[in-house]
N, C-alpha and C. Protein backbone atom coordinates (compact mmCIF):
# COMPACT_ATOMS: atom_id res chain seq x y z
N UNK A 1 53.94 -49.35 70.77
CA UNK A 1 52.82 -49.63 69.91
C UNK A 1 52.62 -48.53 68.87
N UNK A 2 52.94 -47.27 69.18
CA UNK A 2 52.99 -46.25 68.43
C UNK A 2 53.44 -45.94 67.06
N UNK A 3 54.47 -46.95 67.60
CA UNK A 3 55.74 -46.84 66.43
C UNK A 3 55.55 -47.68 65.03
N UNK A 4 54.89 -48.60 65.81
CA UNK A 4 54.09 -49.87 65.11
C UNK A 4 52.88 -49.29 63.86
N UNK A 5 52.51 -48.44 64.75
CA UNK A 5 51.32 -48.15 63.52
C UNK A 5 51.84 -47.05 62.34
N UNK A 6 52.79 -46.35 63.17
CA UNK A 6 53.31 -45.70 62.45
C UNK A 6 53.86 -46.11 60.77
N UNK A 7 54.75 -46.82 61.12
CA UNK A 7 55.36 -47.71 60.10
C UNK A 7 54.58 -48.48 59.38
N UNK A 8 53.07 -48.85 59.85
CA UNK A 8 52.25 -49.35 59.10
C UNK A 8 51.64 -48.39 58.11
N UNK A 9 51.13 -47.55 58.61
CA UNK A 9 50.63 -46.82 57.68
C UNK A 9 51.45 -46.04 56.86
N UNK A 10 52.83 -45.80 56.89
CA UNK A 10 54.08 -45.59 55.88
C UNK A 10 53.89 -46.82 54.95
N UNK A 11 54.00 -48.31 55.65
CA UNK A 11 54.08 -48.77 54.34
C UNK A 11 52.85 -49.11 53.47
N UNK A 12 51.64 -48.86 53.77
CA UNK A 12 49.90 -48.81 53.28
C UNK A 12 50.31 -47.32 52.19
N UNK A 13 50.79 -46.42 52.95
CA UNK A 13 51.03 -45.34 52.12
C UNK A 13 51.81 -45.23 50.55
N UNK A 14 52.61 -45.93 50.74
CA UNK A 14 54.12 -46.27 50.02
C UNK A 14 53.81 -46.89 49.05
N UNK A 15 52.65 -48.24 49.27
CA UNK A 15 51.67 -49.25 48.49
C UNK A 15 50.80 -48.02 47.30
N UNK A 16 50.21 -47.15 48.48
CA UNK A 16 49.18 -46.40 47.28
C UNK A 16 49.66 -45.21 45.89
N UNK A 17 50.93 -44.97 46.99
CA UNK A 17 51.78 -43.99 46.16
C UNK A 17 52.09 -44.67 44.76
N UNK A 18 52.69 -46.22 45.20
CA UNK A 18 53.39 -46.75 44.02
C UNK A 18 52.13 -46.99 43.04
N UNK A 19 50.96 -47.38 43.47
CA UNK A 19 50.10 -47.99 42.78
C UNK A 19 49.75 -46.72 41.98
N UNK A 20 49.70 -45.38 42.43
CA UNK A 20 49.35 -44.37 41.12
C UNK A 20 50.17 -43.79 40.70
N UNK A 21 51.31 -44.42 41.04
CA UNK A 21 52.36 -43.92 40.21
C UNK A 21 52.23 -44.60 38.84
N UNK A 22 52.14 -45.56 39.09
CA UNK A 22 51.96 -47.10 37.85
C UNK A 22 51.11 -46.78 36.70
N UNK A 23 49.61 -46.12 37.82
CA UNK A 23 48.79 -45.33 37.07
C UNK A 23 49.21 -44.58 36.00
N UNK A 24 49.72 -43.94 35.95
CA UNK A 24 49.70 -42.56 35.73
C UNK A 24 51.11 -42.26 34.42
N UNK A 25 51.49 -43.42 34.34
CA UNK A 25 52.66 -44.12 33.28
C UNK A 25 52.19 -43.93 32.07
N UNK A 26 52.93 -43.20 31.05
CA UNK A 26 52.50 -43.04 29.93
C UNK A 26 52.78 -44.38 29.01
N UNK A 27 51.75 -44.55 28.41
CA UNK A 27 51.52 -45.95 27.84
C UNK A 27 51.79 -45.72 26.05
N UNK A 28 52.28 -46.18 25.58
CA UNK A 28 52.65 -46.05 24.27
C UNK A 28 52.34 -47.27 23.27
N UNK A 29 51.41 -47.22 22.59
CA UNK A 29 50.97 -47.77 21.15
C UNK A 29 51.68 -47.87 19.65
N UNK A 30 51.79 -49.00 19.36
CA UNK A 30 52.27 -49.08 18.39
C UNK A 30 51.45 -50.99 17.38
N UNK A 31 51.75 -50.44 16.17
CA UNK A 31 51.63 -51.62 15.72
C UNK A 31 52.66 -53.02 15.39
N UNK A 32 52.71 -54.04 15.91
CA UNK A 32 53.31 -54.92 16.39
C UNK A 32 54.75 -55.08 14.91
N UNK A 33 54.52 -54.88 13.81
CA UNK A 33 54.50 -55.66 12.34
C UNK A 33 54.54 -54.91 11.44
N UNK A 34 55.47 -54.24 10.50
CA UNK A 34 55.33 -53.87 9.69
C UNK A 34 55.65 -54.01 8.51
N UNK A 35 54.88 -54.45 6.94
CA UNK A 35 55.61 -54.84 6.15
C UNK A 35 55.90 -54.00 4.85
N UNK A 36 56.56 -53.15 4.34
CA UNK A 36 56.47 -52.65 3.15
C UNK A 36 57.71 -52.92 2.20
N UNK A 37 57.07 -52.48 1.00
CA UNK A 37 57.96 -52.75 -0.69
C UNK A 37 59.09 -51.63 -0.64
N UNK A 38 60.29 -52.24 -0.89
CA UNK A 38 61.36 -51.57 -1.26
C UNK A 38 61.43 -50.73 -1.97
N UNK A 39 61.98 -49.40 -1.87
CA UNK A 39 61.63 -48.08 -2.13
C UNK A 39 60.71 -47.06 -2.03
N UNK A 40 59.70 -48.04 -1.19
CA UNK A 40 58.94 -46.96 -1.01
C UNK A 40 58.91 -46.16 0.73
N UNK A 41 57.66 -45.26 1.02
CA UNK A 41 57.76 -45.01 2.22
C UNK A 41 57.09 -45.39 2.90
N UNK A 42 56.73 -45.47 4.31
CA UNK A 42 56.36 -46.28 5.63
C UNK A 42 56.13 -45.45 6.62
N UNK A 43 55.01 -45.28 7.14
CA UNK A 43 54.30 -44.47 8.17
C UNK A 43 54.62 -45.22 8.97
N UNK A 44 55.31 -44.87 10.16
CA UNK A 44 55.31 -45.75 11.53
C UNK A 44 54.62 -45.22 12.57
N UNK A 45 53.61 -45.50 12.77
CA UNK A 45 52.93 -45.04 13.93
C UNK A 45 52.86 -45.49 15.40
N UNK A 46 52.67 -44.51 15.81
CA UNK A 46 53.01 -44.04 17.12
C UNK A 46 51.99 -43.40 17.96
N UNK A 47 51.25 -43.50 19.11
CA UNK A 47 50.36 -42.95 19.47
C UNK A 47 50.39 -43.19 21.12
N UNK A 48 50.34 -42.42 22.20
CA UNK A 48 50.37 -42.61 23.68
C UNK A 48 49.02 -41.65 24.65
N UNK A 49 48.93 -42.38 25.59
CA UNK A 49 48.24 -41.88 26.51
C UNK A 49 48.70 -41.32 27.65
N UNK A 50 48.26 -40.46 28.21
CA UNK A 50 48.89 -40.23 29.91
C UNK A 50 47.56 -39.44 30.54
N UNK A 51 48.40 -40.20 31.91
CA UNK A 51 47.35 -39.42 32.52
C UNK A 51 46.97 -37.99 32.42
N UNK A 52 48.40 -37.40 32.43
CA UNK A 52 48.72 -35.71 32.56
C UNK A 52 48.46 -34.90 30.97
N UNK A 53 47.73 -34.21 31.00
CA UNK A 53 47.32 -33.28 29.97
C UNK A 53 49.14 -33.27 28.97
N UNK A 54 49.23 -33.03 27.30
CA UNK A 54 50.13 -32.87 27.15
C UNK A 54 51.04 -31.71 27.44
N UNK A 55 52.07 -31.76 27.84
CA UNK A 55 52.73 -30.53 28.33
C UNK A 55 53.75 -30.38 27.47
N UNK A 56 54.19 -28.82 27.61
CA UNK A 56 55.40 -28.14 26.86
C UNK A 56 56.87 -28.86 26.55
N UNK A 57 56.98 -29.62 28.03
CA UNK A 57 57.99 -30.83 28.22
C UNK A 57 58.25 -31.90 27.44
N UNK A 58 56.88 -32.37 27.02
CA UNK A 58 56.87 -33.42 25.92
C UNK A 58 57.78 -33.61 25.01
N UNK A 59 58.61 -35.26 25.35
CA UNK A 59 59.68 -35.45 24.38
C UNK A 59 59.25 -36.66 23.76
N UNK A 60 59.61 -37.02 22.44
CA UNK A 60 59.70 -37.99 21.96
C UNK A 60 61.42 -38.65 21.34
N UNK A 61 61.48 -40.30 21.69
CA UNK A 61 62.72 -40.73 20.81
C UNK A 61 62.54 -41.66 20.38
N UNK A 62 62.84 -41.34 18.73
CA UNK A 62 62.75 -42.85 18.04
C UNK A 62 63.99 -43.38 17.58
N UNK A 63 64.05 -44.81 18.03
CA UNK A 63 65.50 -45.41 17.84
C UNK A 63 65.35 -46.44 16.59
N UNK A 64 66.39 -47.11 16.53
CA UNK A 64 66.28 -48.24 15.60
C UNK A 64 67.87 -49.48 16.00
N UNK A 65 67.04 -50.39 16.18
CA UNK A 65 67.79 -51.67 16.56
C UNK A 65 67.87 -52.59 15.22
N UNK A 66 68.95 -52.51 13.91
CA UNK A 66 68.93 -53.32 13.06
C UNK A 66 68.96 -54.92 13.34
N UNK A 67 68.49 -55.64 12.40
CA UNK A 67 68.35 -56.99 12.56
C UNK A 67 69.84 -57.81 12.84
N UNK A 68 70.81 -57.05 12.30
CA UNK A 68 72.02 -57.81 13.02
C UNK A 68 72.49 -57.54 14.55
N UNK A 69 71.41 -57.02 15.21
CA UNK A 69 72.03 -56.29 16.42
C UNK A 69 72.56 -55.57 16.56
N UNK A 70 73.30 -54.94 16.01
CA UNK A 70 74.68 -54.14 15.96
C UNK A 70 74.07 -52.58 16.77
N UNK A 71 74.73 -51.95 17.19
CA UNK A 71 74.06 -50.66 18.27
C UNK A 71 73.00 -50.20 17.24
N UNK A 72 72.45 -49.86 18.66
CA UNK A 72 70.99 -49.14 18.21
C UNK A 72 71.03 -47.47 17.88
N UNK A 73 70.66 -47.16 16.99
CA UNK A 73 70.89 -45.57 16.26
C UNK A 73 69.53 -44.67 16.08
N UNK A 74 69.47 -43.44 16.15
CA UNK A 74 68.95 -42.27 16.56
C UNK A 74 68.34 -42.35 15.47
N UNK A 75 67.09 -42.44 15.53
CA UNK A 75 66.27 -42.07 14.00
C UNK A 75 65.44 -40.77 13.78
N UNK A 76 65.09 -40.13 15.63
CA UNK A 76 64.42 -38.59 15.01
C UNK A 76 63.71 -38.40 16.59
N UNK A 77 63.73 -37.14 17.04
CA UNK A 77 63.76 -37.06 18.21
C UNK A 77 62.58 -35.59 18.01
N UNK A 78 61.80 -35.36 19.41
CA UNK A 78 61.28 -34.31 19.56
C UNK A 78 61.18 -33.84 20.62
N UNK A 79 61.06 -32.37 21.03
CA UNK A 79 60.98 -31.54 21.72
C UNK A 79 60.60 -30.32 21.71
N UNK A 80 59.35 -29.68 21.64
CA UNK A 80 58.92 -28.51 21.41
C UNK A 80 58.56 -28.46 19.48
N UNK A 81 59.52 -29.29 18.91
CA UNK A 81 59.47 -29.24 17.65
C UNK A 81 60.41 -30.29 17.10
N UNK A 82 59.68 -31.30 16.40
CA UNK A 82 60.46 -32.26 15.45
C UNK A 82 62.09 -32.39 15.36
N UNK A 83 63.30 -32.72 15.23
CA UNK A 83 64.28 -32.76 15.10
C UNK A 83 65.05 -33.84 14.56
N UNK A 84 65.74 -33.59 13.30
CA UNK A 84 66.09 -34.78 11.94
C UNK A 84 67.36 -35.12 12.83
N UNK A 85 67.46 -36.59 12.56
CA UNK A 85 69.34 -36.47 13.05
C UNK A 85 69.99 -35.92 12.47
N UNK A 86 71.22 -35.67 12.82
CA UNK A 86 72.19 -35.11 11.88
C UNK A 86 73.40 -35.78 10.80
N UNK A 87 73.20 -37.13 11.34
CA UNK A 87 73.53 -37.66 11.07
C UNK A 87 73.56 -39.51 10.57
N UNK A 88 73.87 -40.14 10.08
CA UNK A 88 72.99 -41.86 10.31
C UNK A 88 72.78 -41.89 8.47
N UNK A 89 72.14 -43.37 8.97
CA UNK A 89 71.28 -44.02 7.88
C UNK A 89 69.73 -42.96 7.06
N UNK A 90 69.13 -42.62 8.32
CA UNK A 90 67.88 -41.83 8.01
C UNK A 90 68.20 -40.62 8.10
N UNK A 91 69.16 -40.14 7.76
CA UNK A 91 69.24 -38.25 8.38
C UNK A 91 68.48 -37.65 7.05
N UNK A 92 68.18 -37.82 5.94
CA UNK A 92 67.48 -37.61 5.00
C UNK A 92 66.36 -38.19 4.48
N UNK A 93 65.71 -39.19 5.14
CA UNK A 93 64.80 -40.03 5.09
C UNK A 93 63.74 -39.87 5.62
N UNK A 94 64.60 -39.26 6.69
CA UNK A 94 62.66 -39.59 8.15
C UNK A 94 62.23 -37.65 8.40
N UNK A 95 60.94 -38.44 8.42
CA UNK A 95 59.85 -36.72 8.50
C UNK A 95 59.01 -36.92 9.66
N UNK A 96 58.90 -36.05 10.30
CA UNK A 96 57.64 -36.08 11.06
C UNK A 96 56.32 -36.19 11.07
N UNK A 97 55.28 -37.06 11.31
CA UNK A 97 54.30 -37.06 10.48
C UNK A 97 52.74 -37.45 11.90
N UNK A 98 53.37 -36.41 13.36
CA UNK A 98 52.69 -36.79 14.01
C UNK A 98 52.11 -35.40 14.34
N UNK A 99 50.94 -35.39 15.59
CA UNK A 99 50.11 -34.31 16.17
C UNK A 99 49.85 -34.46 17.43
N UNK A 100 51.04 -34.10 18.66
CA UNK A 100 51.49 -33.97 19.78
C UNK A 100 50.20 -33.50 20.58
N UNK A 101 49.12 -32.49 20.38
CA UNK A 101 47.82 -32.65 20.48
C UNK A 101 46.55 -33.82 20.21
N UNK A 102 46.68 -34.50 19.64
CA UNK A 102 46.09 -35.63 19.28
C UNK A 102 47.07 -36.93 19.82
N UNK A 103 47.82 -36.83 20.43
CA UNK A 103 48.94 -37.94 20.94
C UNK A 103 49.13 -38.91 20.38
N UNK A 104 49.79 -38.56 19.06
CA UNK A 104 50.19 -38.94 17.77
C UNK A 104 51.34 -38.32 17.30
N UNK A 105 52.48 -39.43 17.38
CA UNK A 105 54.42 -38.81 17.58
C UNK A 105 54.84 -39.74 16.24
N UNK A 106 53.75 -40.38 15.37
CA UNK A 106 54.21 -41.09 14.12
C UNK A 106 55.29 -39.85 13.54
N UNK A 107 56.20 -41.12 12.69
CA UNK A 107 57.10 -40.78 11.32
C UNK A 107 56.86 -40.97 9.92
N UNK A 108 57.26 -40.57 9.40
CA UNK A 108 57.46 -41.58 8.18
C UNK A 108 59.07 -41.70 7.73
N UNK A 109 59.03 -42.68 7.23
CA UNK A 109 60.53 -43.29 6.70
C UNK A 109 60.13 -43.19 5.25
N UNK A 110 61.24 -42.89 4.36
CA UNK A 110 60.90 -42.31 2.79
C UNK A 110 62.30 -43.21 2.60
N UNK A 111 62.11 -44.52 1.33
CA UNK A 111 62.95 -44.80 0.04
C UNK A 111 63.79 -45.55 1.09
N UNK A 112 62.83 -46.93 1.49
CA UNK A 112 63.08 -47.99 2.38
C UNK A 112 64.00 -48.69 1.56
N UNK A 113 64.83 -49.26 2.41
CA UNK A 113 65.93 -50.73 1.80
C UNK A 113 65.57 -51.74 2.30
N UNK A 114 66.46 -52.72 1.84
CA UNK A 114 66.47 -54.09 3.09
C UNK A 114 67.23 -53.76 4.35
N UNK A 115 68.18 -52.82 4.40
CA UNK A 115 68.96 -52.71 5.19
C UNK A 115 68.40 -52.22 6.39
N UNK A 116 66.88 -51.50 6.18
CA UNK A 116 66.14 -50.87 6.96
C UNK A 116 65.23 -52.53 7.91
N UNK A 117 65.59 -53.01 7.57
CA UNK A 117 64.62 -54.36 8.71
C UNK A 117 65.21 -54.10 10.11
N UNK A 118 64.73 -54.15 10.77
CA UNK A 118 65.21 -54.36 12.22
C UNK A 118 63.65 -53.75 13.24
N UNK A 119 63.88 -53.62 14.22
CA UNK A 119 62.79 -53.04 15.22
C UNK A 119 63.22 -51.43 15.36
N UNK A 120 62.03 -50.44 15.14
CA UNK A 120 62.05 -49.38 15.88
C UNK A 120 61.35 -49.36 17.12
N UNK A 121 61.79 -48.29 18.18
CA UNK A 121 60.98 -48.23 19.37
C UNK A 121 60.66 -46.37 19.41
N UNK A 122 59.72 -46.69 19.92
CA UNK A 122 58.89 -45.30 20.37
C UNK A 122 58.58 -44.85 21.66
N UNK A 123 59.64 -43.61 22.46
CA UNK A 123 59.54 -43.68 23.54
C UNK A 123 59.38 -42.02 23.78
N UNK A 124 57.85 -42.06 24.61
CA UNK A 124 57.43 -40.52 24.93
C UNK A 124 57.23 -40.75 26.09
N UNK A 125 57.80 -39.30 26.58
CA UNK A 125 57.65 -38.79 27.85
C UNK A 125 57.13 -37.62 28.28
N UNK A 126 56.20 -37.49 28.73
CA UNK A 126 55.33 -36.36 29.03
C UNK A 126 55.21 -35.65 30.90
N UNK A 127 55.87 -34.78 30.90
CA UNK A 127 55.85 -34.58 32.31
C UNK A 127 54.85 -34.27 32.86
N UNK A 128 54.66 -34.50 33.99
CA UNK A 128 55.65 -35.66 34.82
C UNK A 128 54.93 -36.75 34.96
N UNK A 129 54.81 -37.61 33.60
CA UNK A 129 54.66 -38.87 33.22
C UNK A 129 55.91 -39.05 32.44
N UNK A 130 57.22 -39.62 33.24
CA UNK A 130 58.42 -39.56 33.00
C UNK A 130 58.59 -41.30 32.52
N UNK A 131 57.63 -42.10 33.50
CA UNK A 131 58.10 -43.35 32.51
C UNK A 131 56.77 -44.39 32.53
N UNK A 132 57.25 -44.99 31.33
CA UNK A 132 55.97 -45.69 30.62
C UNK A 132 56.37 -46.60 29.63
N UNK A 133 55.73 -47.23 29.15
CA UNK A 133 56.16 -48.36 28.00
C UNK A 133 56.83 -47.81 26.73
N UNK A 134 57.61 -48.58 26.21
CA UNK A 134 58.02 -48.51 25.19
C UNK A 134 57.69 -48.98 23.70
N UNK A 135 57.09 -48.34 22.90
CA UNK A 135 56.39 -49.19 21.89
C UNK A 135 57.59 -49.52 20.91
N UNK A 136 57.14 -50.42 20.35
CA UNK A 136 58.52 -51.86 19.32
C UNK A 136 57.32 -52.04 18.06
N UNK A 137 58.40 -51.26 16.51
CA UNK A 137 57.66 -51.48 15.44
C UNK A 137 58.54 -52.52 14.63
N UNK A 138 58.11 -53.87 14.70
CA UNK A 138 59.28 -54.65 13.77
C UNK A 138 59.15 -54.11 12.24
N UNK A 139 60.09 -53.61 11.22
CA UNK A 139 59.71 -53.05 10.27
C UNK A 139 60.33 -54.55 9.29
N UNK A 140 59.50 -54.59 8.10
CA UNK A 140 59.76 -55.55 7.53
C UNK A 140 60.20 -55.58 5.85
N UNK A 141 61.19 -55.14 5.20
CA UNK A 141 61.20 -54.69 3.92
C UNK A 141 61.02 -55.54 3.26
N UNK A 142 60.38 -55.78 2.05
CA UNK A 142 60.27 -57.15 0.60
C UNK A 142 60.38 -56.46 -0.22
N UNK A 143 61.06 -57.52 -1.23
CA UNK A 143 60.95 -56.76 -2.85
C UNK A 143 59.65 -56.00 -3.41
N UNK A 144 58.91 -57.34 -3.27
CA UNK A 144 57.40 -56.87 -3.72
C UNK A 144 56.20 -57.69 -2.40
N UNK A 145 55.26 -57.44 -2.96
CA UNK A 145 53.98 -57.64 -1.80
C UNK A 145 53.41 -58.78 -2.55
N UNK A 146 53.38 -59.98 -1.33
CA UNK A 146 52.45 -61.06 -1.45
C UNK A 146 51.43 -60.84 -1.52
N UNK A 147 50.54 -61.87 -2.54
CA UNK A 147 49.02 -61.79 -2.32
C UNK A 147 48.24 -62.18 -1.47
N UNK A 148 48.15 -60.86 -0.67
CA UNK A 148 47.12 -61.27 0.43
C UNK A 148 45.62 -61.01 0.21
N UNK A 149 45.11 -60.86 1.00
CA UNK A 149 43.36 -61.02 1.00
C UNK A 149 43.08 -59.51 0.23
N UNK A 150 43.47 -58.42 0.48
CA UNK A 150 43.33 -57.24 0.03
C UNK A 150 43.09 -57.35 -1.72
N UNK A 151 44.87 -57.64 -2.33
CA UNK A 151 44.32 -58.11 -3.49
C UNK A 151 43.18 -59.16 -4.27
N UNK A 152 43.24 -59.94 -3.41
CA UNK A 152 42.36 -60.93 -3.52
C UNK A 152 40.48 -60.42 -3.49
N UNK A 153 40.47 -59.91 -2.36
CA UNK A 153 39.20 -58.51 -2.90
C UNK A 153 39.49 -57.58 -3.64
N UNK A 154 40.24 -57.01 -4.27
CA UNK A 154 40.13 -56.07 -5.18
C UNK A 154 39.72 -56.63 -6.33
N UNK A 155 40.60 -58.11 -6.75
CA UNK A 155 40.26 -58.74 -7.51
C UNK A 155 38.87 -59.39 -7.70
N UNK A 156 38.05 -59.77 -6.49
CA UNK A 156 37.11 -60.39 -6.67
C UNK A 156 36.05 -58.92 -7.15
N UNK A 157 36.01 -58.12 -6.64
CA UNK A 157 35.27 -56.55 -6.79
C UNK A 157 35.34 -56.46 -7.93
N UNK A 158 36.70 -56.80 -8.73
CA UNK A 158 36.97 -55.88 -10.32
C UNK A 158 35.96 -56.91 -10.93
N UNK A 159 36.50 -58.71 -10.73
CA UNK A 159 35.65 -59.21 -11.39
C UNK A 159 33.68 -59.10 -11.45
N UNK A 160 33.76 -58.93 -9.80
CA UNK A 160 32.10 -58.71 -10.23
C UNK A 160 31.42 -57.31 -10.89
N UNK A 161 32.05 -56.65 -10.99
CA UNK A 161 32.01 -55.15 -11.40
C UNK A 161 32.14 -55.58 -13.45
N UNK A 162 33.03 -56.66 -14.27
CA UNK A 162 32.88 -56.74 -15.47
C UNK A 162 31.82 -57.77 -15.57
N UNK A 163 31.54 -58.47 -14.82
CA UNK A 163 30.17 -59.63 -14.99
C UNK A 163 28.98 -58.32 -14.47
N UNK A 164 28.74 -57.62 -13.93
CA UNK A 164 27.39 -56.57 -14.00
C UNK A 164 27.75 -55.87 -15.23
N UNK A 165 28.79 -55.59 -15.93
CA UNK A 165 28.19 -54.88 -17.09
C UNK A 165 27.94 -55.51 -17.93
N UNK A 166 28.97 -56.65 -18.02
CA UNK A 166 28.62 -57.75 -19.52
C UNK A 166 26.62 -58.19 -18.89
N UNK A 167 26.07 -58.28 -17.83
CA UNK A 167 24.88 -58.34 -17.95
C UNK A 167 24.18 -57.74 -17.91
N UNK A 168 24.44 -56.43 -17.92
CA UNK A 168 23.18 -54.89 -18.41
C UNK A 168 23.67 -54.84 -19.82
N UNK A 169 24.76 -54.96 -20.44
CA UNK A 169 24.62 -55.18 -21.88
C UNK A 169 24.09 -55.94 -22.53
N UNK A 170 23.84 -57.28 -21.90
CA UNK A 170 22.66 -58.44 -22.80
C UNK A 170 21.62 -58.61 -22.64
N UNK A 171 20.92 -57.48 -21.15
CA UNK A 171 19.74 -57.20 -21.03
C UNK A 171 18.98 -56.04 -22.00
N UNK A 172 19.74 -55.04 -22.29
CA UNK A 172 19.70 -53.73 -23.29
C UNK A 172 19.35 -54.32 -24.54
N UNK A 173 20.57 -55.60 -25.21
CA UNK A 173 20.29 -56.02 -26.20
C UNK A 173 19.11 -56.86 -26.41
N UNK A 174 19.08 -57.99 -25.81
CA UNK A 174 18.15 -58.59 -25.52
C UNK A 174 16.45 -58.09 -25.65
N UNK A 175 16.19 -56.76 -25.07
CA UNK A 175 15.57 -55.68 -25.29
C UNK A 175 15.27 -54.85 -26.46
N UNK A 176 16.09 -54.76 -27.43
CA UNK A 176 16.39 -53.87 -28.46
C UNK A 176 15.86 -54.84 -29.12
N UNK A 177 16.36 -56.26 -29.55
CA UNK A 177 15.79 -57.15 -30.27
C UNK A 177 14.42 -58.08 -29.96
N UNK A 178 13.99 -57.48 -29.07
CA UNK A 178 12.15 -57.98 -28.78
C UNK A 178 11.37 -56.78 -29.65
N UNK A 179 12.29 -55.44 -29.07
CA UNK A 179 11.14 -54.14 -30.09
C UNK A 179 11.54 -54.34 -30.92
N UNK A 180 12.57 -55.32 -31.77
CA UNK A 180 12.40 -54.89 -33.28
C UNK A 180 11.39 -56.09 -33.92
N UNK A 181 11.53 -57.28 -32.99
CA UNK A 181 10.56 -58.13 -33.52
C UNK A 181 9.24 -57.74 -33.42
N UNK A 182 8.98 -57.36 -32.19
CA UNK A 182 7.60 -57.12 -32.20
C UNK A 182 7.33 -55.91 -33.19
N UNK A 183 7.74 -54.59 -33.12
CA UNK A 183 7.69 -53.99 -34.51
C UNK A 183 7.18 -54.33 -35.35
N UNK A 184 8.56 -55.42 -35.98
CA UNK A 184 8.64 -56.34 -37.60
C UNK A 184 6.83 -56.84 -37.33
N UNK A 185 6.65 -57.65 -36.38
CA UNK A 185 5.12 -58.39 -36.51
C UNK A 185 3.87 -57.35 -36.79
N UNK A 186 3.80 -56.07 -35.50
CA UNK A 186 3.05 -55.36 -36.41
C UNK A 186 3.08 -54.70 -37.61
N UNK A 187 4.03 -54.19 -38.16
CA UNK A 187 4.49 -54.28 -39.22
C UNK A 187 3.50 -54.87 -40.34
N UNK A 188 3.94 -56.27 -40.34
CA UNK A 188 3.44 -57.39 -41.07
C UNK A 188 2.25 -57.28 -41.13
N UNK A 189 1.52 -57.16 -39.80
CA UNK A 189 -0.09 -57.10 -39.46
C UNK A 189 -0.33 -56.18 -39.88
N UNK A 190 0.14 -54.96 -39.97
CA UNK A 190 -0.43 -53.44 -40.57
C UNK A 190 -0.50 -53.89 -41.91
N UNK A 191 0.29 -54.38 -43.00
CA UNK A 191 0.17 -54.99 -44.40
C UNK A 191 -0.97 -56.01 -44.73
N UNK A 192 -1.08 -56.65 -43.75
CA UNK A 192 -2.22 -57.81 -44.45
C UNK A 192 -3.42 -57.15 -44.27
């Protein structure tokens, strides 16, 4: 009977272990979608939680899986301090643009192509929060930017912004030409 409980409470144990282990998984954020204009640059952000305070250990790797599949390649790695590849597509492109204190491991990508579409992933590890999700940025290059709602308010803003002045200008005028009439009348009345 001994043996029995024994092994029970190994595996009750084994249950709780795993369950804060699960806990305790560094979780990694990212935005699902990304779309920007050809040639320019692209903040990819990146941001994680853990349970464990950040430590000295703290690594980050960002990969990139192009849209034809073809192997996935090294886009910029960290450890103690930022590190460019040495080689690749981005070895002159990508900057660091995060704050390992603020648990924020963003990049930026500088003088995007089409060739740049595919998914990046963002994978930090913080000891000993050794494993945790992987965040996936689909990056999306276009010639130029559809009109979305953004322009579409800027536009509606610009327009109501020239309809308030065209109507403080015909209120001013409007104004200017009552004092000159009324004026002109006393005027008149001062003569007779």
């Amino acid at each position: 009977m001994r043996g029995r409980t024994w092994v029970g409470a190994a595996l009750v144990l084994g249950a709780q272990l795993r369950a804060l282990w699960l806990a305790a998984a560094v979780e990694v954020h990212t935005a699902k979608e990304v779309v920007a204009v050809n040639g320019t640059n692209q903040r990819l952000k990146c941001t994680f939680s853990s349970s464990s305070p950040v430590s000295q250990q703290l690594s980050v790797s960002w990969n990139f899986q192009p849209e034809d599949l073809s192997s996935h390649e090294p886009v910029f790695y960290y450890l103690k301090e930022p590190y460019k590849p040495p080689s690749g597509r981005f070895k002159e492109r990508v900057t660091w643009d995060g704050n390992v204190e603020r648990n924020d491991v963003s990049i930026v990508i500088w003088n995007l192509q089409p060739s740049d579409n595919g998914t990046f992933t963002c994978q930090v590890t913080n000891w000993p929060d050794v494993y945790g999700t992987i965040g996936e940025v689909r990056l999306r290059v276009v010639q130029k930017v559809n009109f979305s709602e953004i322009h579409f308010l800027a536009v509606a803003i610009g327009s109501a912004s020239v309809l308030m002045i065209i109507v403080v200008i015909a209120v001013i005028v409007c104004r200017q030409r009552r004092r000159r009439a009324r004026d002109k009348r006393l005027e008149v009345a001062d003569n007779e």
